[in-house]
N, C-alpha and C. Protein backbone atom coordinates (compact mmCIF):
# COMPACT_ATOMS: atom_id res chain seq x y z
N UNK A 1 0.80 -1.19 0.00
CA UNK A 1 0.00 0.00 0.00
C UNK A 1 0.85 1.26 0.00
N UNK A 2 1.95 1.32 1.02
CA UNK A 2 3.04 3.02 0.78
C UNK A 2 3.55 2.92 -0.60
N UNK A 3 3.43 3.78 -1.26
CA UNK A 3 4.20 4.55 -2.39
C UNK A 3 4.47 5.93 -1.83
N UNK A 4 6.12 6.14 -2.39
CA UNK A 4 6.27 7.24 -2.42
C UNK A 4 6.49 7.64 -3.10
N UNK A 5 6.03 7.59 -4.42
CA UNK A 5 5.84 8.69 -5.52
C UNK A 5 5.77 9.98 -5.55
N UNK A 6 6.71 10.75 -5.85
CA UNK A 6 6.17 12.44 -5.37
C UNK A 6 5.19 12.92 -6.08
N UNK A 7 4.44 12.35 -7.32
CA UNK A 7 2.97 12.89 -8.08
C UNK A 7 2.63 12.31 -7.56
N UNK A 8 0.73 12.66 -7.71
CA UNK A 8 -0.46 11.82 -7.31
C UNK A 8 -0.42 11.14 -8.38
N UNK A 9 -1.05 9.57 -7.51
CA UNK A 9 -0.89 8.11 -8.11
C UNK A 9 -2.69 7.87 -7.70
N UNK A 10 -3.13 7.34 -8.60
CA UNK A 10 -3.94 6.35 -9.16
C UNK A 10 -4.48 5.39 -7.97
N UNK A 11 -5.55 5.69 -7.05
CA UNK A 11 -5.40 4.32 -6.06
C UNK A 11 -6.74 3.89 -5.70
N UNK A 12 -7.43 2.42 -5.29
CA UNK A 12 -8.34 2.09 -5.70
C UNK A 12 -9.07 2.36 -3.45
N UNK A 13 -10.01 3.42 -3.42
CA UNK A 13 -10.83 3.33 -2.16
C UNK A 13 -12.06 2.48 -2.22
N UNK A 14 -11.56 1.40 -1.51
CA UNK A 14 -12.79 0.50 -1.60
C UNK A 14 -13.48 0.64 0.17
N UNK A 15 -15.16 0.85 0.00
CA UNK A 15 -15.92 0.67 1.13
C UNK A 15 -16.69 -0.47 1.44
N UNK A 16 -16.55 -1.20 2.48
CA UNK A 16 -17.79 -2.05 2.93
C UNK A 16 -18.68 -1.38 3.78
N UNK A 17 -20.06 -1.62 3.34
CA UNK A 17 -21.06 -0.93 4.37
C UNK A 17 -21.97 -2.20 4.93
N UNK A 18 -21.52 -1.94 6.33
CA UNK A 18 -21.88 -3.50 7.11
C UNK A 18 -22.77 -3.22 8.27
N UNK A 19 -23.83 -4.14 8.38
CA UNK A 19 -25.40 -3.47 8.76
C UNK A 19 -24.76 -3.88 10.62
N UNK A 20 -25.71 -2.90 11.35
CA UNK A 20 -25.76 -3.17 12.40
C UNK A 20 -26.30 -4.02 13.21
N UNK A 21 -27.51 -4.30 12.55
CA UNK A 21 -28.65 -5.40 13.29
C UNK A 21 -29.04 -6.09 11.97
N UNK A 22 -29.79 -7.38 12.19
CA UNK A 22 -30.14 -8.36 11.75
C UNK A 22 -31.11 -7.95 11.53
N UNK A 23 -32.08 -9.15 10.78
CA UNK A 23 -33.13 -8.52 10.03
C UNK A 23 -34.49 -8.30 11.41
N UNK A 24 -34.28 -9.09 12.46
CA UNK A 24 -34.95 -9.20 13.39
C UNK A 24 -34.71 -8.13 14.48
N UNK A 25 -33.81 -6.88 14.24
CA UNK A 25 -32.98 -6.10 14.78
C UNK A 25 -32.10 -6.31 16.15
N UNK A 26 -32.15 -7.37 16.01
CA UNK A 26 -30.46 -7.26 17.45
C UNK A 26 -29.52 -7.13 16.64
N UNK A 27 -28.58 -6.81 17.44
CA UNK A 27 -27.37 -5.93 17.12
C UNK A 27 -26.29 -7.24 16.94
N UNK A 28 -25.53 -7.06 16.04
CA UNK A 28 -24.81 -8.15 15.92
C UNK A 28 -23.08 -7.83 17.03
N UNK A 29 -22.74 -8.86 16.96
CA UNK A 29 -21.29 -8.67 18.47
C UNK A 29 -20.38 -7.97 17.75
N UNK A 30 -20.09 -7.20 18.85
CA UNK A 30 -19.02 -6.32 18.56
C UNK A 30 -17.64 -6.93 17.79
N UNK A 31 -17.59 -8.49 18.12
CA UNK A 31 -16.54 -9.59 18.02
C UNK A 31 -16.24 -9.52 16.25
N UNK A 32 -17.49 -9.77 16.15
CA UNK A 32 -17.94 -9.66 14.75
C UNK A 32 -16.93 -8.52 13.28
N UNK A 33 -17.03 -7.86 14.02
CA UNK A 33 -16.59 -5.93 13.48
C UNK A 33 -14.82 -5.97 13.55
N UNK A 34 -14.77 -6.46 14.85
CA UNK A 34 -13.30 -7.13 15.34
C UNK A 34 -12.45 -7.64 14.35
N UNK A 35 -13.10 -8.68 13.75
CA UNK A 35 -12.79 -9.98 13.04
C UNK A 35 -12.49 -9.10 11.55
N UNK A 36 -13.32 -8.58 11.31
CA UNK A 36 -13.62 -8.10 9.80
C UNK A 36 -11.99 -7.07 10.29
N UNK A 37 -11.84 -5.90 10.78
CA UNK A 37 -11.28 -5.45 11.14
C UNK A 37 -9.70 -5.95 11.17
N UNK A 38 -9.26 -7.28 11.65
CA UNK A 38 -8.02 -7.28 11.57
C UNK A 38 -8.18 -8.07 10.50
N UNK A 39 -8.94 -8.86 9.87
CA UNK A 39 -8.69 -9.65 8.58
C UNK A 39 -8.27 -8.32 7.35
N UNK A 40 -8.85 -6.94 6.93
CA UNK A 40 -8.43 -5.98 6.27
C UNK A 40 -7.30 -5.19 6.68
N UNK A 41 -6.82 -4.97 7.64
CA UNK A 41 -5.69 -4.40 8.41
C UNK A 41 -4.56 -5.64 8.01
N UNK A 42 -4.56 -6.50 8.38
CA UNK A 42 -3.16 -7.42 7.95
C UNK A 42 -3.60 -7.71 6.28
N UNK A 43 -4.36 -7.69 5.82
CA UNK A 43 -4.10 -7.66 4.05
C UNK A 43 -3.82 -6.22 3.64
N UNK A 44 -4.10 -5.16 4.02
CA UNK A 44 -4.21 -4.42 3.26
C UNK A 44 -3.29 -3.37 3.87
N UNK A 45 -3.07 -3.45 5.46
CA UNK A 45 -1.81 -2.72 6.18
C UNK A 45 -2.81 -1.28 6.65
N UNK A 46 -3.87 -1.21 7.04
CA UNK A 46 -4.89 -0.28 7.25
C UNK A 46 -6.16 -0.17 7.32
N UNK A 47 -6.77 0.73 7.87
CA UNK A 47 -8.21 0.30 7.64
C UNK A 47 -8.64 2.02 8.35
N UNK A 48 -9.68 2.44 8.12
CA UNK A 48 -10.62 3.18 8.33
C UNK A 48 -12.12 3.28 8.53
N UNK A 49 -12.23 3.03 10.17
CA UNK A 49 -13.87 2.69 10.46
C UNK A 49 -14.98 4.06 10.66
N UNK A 50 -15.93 4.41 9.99
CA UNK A 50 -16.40 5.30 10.25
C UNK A 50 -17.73 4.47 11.00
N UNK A 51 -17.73 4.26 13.04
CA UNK A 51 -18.61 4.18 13.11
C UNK A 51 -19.25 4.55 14.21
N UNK A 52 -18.57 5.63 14.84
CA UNK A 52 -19.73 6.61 15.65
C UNK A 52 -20.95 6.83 15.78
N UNK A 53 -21.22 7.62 14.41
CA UNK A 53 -22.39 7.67 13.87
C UNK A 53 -22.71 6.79 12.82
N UNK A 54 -23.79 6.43 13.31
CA UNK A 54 -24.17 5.20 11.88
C UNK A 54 -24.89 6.08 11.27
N UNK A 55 -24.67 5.54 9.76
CA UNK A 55 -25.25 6.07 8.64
C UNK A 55 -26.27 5.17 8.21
N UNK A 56 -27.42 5.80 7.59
CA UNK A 56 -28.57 5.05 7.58
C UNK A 56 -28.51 4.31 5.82
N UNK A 57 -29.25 3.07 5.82
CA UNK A 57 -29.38 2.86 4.35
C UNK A 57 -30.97 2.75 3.89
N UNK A 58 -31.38 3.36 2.70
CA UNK A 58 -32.49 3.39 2.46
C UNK A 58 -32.54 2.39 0.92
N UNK A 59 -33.66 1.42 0.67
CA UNK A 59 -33.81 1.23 -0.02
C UNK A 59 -35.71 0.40 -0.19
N UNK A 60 -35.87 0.77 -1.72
CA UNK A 60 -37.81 -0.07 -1.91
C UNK A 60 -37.44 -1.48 -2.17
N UNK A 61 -38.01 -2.44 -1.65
CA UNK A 61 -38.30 -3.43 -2.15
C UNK A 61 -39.15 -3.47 -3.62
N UNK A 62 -39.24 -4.82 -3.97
CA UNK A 62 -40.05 -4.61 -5.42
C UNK A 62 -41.77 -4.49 -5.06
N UNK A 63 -41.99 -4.91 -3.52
CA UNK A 63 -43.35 -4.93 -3.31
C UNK A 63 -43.82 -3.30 -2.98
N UNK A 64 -42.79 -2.60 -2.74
CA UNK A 64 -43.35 -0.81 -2.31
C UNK A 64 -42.97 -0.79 -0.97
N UNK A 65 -42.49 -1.68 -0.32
CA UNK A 65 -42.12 -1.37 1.15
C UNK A 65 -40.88 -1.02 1.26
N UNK A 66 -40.41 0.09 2.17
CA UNK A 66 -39.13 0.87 1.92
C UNK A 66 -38.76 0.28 3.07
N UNK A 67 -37.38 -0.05 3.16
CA UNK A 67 -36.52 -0.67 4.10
C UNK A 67 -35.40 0.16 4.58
N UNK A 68 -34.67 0.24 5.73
CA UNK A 68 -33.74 0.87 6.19
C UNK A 68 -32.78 0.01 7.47
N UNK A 69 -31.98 0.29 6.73
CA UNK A 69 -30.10 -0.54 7.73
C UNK A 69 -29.42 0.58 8.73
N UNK A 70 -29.35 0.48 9.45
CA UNK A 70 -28.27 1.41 10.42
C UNK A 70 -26.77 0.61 10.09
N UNK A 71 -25.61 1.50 9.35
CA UNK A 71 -24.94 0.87 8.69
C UNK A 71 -23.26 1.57 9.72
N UNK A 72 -22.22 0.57 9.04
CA UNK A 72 -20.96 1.70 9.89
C UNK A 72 -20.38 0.92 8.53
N UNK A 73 -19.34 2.18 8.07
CA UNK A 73 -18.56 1.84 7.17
C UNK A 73 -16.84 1.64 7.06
N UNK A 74 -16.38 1.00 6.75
CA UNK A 74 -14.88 0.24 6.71
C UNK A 74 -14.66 0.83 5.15
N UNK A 75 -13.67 1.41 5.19
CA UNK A 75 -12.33 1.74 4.35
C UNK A 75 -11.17 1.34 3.95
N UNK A 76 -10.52 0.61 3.11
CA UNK A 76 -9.08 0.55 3.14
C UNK A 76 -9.07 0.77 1.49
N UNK A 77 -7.51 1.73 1.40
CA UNK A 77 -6.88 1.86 0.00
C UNK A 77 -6.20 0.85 -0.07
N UNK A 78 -5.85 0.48 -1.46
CA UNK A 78 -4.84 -0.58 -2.29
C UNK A 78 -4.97 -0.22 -3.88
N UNK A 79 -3.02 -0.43 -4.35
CA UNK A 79 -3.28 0.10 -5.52
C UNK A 79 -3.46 -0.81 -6.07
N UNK A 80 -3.90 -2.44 -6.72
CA UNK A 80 -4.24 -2.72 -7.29
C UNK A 80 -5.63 -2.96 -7.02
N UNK A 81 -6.74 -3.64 -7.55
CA UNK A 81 -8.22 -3.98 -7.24
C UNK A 81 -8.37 -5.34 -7.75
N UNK A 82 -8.46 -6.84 -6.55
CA UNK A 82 -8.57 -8.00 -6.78
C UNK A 82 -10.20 -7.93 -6.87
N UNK A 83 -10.61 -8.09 -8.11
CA UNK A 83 -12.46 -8.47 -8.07
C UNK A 83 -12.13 -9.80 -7.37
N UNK A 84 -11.86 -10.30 -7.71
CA UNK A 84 -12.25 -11.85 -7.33
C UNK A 84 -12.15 -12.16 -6.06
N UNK A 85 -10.85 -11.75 -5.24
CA UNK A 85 -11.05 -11.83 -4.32
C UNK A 85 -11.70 -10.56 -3.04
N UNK A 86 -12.23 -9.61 -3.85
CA UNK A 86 -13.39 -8.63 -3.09
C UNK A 86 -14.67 -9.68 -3.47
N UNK A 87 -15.05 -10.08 -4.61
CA UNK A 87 -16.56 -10.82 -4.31
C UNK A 87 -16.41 -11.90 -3.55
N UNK A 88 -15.29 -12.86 -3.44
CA UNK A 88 -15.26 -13.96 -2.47
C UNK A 88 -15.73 -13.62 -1.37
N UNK A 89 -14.65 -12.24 -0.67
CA UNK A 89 -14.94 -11.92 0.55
C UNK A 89 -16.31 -10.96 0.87
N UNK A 90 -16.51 -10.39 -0.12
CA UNK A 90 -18.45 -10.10 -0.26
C UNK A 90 -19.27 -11.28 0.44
N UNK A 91 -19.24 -12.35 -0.59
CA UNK A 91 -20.04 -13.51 -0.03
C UNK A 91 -19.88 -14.49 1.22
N UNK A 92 -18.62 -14.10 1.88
CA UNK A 92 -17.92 -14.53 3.08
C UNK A 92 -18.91 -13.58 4.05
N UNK A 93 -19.00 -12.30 3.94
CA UNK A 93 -19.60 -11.28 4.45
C UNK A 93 -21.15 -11.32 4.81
N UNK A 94 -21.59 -11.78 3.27
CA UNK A 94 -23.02 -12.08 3.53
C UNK A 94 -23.46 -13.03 4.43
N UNK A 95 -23.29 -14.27 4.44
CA UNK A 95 -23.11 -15.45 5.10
C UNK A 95 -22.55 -14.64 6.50
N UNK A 96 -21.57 -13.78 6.96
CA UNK A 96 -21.36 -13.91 8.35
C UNK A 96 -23.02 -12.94 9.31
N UNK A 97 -23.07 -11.96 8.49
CA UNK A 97 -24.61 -11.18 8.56
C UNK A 97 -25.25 -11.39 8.16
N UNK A 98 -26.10 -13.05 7.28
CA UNK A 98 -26.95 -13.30 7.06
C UNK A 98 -28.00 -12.56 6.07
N UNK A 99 -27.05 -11.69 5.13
CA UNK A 99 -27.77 -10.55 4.02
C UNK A 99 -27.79 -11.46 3.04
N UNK A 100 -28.55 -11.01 2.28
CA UNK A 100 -29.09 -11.28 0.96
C UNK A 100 -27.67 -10.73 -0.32
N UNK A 101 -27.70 -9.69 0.02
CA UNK A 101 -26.63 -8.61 -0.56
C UNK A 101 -26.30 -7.57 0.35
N UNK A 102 -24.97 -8.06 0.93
CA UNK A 102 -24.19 -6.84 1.07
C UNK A 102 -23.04 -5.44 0.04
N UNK A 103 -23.44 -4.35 0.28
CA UNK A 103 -22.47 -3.78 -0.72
C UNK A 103 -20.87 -3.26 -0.49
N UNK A 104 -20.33 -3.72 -1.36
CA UNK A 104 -19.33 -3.18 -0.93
C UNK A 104 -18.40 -2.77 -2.63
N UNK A 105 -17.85 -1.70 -2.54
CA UNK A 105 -17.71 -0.59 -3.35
C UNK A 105 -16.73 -0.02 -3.66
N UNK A 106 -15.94 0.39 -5.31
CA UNK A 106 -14.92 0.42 -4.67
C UNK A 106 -14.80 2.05 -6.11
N UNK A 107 -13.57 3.00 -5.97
CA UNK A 107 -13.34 4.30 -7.01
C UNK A 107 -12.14 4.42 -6.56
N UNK A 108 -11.67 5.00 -8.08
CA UNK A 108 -10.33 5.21 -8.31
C UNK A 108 -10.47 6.65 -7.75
N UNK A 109 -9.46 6.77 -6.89
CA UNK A 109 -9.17 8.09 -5.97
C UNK A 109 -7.48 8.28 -6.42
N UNK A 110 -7.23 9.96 -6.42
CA UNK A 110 -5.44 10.05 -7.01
C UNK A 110 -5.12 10.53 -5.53
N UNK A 111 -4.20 10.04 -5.09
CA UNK A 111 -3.19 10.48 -3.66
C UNK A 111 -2.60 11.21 -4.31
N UNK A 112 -2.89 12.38 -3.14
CA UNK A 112 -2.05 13.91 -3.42
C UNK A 112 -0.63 14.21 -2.34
C-alpha cells in the first residue's frame, strides 16, 4: 500500500457498508466488526472505520415497502483492485450477517 511517488498516483478506495442489526434487529457482536477489522488491516496494512455515527441505508423493495439498515462503514486503499477476491470476501460477508446482498464498493481516488 506506501508509495512514495512524489505525483499523485492512481489508487483504488474500496468501502464495505456493514449493517448493524439483523433482520430481526439485534445488534450483531461487537466480536464480529473485530474480526472483519483485523482480517483488512493485515491484508491491506490499514483500515478506516467510520462508526460513531451510523449512517442510515435506504432502499424499496419490489413490493413498495421501503426498508432501512443502520450501517458503519470500513475503508481501506490498495493500488491494485482484486475483483475476485473482493466478491469472495463479499459472499464470506453475507453469510457472516446473514444478508441477501451486502455492498461493498470500490473508485479510483489520485493520492495527493
Amino acid at each position: 500500500m506506501p508509495n512514495d511517488s512524489p505525483s499523485g498516483d492512481g489508487i483504488h478506495l474500496v468501502q464495505l457498508l456493514l449493517p448493524l442489526y439483523d433482520n430481526a434487529g439485534r445488534a450483531f457482536p461487537a466480536e464480529q466488526y473485530t474480526t472483519i477489522r483485523d482480517e483488512l488491516t493485515e491484508r491491506f496494512g490499514g483500515l478506516t472505520a467510520y462508526s460513531r455515527a451510523p449512517a442510515q441505508g435506504l432502499w424499496q423493495e419490489s413490493d413498495g415497502l421501503r426498508k432501512r439498515d443502520d450501517i458503519v462503514v470500513y475503508e481501506v486503499m490498495t493500488d491494485t483492485l482484486d475483483r475476485v477476491w473482493w466478491r469472495e470476501y463479499r459472499r464470506t460477508l453475507e453469510k457472516r450477517f446473514a444478508q441477501q446482498e451486502l455492498v461493498i464498493r470500490s473508485q479510483e481516488v489520485e493520492r495527493l
